[in-house]
N, C-alpha and C. Protein backbone atom coordinates (compact mmCIF):
# COMPACT_ATOMS: atom_id res chain seq x y z
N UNK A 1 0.84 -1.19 0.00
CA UNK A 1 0.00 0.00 0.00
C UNK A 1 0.88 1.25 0.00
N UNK A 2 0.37 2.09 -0.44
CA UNK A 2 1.48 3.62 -1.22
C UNK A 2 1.11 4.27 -0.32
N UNK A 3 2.11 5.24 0.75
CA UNK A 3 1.81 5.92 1.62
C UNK A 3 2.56 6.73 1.56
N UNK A 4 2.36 8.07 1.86
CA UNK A 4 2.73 9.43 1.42
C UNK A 4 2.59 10.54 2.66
N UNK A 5 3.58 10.88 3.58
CA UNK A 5 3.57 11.52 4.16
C UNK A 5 4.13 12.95 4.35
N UNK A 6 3.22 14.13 4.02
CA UNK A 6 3.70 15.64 4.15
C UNK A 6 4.17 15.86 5.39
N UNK A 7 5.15 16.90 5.39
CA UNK A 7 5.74 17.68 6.84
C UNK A 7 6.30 18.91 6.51
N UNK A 8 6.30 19.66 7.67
CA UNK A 8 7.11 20.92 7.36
C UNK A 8 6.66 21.86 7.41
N UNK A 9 5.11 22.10 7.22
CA UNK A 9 4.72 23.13 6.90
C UNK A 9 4.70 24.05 7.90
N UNK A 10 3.50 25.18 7.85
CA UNK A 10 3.70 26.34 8.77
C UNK A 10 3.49 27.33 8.37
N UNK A 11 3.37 28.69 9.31
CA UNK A 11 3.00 30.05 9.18
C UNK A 11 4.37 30.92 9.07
N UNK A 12 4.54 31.00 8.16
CA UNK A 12 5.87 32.11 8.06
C UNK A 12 5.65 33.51 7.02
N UNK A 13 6.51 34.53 7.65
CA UNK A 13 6.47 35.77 6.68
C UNK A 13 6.58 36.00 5.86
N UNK A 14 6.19 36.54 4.80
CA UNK A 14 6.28 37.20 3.28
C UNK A 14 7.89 36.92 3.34
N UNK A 15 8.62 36.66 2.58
CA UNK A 15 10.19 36.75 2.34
C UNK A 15 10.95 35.41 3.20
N UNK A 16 10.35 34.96 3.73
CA UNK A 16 10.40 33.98 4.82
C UNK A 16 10.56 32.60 3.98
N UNK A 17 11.47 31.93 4.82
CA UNK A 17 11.63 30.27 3.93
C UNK A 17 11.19 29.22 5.29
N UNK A 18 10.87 28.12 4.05
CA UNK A 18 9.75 26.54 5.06
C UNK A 18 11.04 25.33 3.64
N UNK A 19 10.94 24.26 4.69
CA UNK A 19 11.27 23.61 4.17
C UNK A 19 10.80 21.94 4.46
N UNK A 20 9.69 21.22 3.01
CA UNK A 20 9.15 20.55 3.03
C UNK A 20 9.62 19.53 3.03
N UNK A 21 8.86 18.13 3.59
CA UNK A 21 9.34 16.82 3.29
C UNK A 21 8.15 15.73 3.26
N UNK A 22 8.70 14.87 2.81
CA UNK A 22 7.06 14.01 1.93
C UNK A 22 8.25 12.43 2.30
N UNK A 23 7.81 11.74 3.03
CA UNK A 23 8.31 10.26 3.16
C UNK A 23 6.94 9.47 2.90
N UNK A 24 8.09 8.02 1.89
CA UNK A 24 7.25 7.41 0.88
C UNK A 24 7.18 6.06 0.95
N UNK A 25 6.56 5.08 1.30
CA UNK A 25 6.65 3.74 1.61
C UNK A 25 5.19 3.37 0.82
N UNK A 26 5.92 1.80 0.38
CA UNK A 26 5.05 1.12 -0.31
C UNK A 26 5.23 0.99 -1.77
N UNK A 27 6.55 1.62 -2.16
CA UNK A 27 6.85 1.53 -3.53
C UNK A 27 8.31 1.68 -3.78
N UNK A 28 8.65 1.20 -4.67
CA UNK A 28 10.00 0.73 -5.12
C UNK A 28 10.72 2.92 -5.62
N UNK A 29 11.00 3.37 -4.39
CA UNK A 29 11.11 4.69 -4.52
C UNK A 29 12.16 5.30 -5.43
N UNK A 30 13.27 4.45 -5.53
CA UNK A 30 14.72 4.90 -6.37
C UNK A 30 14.17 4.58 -7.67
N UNK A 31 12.82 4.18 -7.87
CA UNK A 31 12.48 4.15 -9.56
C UNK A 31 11.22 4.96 -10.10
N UNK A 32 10.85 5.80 -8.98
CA UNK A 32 9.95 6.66 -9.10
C UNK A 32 10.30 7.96 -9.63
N UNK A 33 9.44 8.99 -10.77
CA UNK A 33 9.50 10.46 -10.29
C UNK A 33 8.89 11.04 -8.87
N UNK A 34 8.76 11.79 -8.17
CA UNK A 34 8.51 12.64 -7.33
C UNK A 34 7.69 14.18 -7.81
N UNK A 35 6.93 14.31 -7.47
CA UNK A 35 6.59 15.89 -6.95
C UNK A 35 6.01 16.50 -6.26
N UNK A 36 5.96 17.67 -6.04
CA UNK A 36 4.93 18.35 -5.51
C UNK A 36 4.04 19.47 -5.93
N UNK A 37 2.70 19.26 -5.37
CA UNK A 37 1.59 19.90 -5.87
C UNK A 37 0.84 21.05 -4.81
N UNK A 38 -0.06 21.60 -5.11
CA UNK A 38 -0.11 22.62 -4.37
C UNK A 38 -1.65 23.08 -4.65
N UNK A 39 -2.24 23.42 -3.37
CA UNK A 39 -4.19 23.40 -3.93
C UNK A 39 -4.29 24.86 -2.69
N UNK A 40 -5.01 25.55 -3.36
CA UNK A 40 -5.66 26.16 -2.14
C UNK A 40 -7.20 26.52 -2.59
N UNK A 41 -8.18 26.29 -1.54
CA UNK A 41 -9.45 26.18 -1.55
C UNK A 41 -10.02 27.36 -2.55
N UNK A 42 -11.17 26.60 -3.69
CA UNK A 42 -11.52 27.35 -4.78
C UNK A 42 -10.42 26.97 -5.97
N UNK A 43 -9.66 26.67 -5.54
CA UNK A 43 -9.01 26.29 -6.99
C UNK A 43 -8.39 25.15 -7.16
N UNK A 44 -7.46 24.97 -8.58
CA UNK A 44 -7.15 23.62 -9.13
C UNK A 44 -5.77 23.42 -8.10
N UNK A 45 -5.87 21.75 -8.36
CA UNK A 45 -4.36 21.20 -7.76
C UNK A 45 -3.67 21.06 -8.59
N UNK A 46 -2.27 21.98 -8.45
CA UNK A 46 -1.64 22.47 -9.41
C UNK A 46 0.32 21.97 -9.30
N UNK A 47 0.78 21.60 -10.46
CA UNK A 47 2.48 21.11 -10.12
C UNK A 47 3.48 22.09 -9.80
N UNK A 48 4.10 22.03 -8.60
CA UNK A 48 4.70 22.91 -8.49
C UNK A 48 6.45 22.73 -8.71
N UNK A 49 6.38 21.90 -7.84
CA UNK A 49 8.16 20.92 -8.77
C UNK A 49 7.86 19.52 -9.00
N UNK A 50 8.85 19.20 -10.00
CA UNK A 50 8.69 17.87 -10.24
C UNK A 50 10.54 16.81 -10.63
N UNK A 51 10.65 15.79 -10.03
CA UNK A 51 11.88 15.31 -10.20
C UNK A 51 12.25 14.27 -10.43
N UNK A 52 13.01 13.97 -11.23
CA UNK A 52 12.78 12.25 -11.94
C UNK A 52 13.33 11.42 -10.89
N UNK A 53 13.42 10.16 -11.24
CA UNK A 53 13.92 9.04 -10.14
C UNK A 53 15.36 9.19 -9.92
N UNK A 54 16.37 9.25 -10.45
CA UNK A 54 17.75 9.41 -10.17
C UNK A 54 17.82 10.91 -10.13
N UNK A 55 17.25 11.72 -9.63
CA UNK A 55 17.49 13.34 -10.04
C UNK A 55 18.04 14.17 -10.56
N UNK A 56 18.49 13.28 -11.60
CA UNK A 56 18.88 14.93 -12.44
C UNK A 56 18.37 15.47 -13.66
N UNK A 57 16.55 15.10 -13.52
CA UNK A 57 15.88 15.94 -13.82
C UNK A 57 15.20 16.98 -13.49
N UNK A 58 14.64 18.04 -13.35
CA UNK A 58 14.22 18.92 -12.63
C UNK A 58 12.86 19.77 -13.17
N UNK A 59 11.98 20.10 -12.76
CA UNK A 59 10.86 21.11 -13.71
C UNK A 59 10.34 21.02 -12.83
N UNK A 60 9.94 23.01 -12.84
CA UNK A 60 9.15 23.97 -12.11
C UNK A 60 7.76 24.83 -12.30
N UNK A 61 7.26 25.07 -11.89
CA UNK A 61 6.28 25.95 -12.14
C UNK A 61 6.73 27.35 -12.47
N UNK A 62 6.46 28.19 -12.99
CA UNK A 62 6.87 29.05 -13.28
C UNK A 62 6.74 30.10 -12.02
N UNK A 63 5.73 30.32 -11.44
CA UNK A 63 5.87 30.80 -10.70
C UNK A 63 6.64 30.72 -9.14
N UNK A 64 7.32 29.74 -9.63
CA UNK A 64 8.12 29.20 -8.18
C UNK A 64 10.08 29.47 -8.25
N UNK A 65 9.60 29.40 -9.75
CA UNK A 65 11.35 29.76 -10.38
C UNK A 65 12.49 29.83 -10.05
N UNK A 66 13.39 30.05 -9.05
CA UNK A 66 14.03 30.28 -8.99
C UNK A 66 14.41 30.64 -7.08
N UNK A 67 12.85 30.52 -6.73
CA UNK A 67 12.83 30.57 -5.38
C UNK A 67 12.48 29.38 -4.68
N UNK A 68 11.87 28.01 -5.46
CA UNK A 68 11.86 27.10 -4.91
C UNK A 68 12.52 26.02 -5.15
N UNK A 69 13.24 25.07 -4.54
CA UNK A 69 14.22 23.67 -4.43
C UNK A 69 13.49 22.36 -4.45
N UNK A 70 13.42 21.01 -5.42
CA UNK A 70 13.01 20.34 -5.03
C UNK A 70 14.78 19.00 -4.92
N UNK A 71 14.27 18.15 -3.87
CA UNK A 71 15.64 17.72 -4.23
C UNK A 71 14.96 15.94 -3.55
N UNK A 72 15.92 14.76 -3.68
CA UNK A 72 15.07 13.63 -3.25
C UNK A 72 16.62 12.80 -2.73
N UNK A 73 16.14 12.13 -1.74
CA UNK A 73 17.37 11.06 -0.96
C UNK A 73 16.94 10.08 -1.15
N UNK A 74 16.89 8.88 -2.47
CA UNK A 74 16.41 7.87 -2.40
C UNK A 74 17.03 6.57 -1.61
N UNK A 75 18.15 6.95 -0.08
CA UNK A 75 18.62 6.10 0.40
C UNK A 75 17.55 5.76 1.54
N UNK A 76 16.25 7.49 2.11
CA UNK A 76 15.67 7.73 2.93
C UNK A 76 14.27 7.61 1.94
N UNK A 77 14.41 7.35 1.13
CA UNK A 77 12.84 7.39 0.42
C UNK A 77 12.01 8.72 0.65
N UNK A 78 12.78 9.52 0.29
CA UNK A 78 12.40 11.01 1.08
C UNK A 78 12.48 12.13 -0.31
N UNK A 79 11.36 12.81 -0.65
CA UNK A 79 11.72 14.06 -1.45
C UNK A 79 11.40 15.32 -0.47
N UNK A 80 12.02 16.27 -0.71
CA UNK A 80 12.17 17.70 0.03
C UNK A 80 11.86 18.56 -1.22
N UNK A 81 10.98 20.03 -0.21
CA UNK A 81 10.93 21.11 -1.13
C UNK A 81 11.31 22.17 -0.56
N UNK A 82 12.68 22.84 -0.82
CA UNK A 82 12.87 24.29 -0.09
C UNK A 82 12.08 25.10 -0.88
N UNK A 83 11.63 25.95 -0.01
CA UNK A 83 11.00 27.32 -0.34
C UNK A 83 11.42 28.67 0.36
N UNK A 84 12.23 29.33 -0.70
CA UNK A 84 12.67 30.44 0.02
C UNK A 84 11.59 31.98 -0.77
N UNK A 85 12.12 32.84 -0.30
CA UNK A 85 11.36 33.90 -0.56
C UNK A 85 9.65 34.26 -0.80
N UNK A 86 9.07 33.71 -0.30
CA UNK A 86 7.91 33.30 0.43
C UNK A 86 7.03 33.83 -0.14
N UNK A 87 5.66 33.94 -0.50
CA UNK A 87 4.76 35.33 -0.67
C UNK A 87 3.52 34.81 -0.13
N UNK A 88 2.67 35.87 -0.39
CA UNK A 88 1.46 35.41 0.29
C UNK A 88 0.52 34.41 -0.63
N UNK A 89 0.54 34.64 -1.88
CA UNK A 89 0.53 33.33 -3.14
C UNK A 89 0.78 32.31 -2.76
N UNK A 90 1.70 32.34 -2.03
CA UNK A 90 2.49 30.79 -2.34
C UNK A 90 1.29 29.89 -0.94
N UNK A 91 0.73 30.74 -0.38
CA UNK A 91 -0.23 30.11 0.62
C UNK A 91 -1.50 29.07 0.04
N UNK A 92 -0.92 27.39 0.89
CA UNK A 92 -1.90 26.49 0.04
C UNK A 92 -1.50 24.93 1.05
N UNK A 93 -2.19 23.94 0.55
CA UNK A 93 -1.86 22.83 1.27
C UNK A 93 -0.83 22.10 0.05
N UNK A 94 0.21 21.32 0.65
CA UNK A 94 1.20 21.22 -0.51
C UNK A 94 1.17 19.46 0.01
N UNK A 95 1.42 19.06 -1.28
CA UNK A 95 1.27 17.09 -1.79
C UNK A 95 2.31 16.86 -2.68
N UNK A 96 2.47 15.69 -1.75
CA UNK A 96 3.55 14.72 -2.80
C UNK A 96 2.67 14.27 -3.39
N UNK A 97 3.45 13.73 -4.51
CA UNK A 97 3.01 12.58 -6.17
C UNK A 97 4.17 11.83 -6.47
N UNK A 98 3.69 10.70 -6.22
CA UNK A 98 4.56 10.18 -7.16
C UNK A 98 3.90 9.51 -8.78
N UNK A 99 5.02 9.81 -9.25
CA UNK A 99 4.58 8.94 -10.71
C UNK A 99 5.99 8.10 -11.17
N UNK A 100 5.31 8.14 -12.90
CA UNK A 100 5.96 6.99 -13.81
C UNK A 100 7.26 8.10 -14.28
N UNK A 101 6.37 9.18 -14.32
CA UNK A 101 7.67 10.17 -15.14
C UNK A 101 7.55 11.20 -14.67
N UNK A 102 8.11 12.21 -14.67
CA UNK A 102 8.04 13.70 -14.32
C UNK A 102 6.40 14.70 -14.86
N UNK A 103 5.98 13.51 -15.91
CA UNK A 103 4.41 14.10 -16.69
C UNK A 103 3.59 13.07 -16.49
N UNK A 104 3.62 11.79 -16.34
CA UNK A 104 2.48 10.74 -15.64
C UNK A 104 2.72 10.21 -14.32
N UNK A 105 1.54 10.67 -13.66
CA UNK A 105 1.38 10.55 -12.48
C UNK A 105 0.63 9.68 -12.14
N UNK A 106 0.83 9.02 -10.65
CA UNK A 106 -0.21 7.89 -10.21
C UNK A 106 -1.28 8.59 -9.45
N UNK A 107 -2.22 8.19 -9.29
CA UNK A 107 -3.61 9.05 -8.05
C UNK A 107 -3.14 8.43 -6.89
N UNK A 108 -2.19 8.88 -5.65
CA UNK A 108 -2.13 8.28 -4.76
C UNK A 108 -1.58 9.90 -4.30
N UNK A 109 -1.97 10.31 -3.39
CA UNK A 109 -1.74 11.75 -2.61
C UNK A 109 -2.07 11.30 -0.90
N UNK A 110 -1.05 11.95 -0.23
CA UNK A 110 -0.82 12.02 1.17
C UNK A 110 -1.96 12.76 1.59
N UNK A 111 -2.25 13.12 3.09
CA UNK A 111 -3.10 14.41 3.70
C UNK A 111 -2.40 16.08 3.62
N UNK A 112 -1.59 16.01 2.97
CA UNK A 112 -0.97 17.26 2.54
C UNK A 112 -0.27 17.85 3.94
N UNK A 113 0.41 18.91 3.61
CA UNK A 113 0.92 19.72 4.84
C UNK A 113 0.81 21.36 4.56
N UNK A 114 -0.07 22.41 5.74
CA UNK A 114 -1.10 23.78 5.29
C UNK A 114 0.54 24.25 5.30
N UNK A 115 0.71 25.17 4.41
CA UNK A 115 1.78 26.60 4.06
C UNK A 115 0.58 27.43 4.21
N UNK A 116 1.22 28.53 5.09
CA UNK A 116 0.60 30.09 5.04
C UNK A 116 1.35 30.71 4.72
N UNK A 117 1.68 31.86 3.95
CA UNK A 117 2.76 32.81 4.19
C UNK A 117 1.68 34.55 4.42
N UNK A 118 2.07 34.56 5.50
CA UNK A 118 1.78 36.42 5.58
C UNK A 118 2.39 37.64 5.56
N UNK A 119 1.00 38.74 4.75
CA UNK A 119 1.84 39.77 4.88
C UNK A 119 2.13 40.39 5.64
């Protein structure tokens, strides 16, 4: 059974950095992509990074660019998402995915972990 656990989250300031983690049991993890997704109430669940199984693939949302990190320890079965420079946007409940590739994904999502950021 595929189990997906968010952490990390929290209330932090506009400009302010959180740094996520999603542990993954129940699947053969060093052959998975990874990502994370991001929903806040009223709207779509949306990709925010995404990272292939040996990582050194990488793809972002655009709006995350350059301020957010996704990175994965497949010795810990563990993907991480730094988030630095914070905004009040970026406020949402954030989910791991795993999939087949960095663009097909399986339907199996954790209980997420709430990001606030305030102004």
């Amino acid at each position: 059974q595929v189990q997906l656990v968010e952490s990390g989250g929290g209330l932090v300031q506009a400009g302010g950095s959180l740094s996520l983690s999603c542990a993954a049991s129940g699947i053969i993890f060093s052959n998975k992509a990874m990502g994370w997704y991001r929903q806040d109430p009223g709207k779509q669940r949306e990709l925010v990074a995404a990272i292939s199984s040996d990582g050194a693939s990488k793809r972002y949302a655009d709006a995350v660019k350059g301020r957010f990190t996704i990175a994965r320890d497949n010795a810990k079965n563990t993907v991480h998402l730094q988030m630095d420079s914070l905004r009040p946007e970026d406020t949402a409940v954030y989910y791991c995915r795993v999939g087949r590739t960095t663009f097909d994904w399986y339907n199996y999502w954790g209980p997420g972990t709430q990001v606030t950021v305030s102004s």
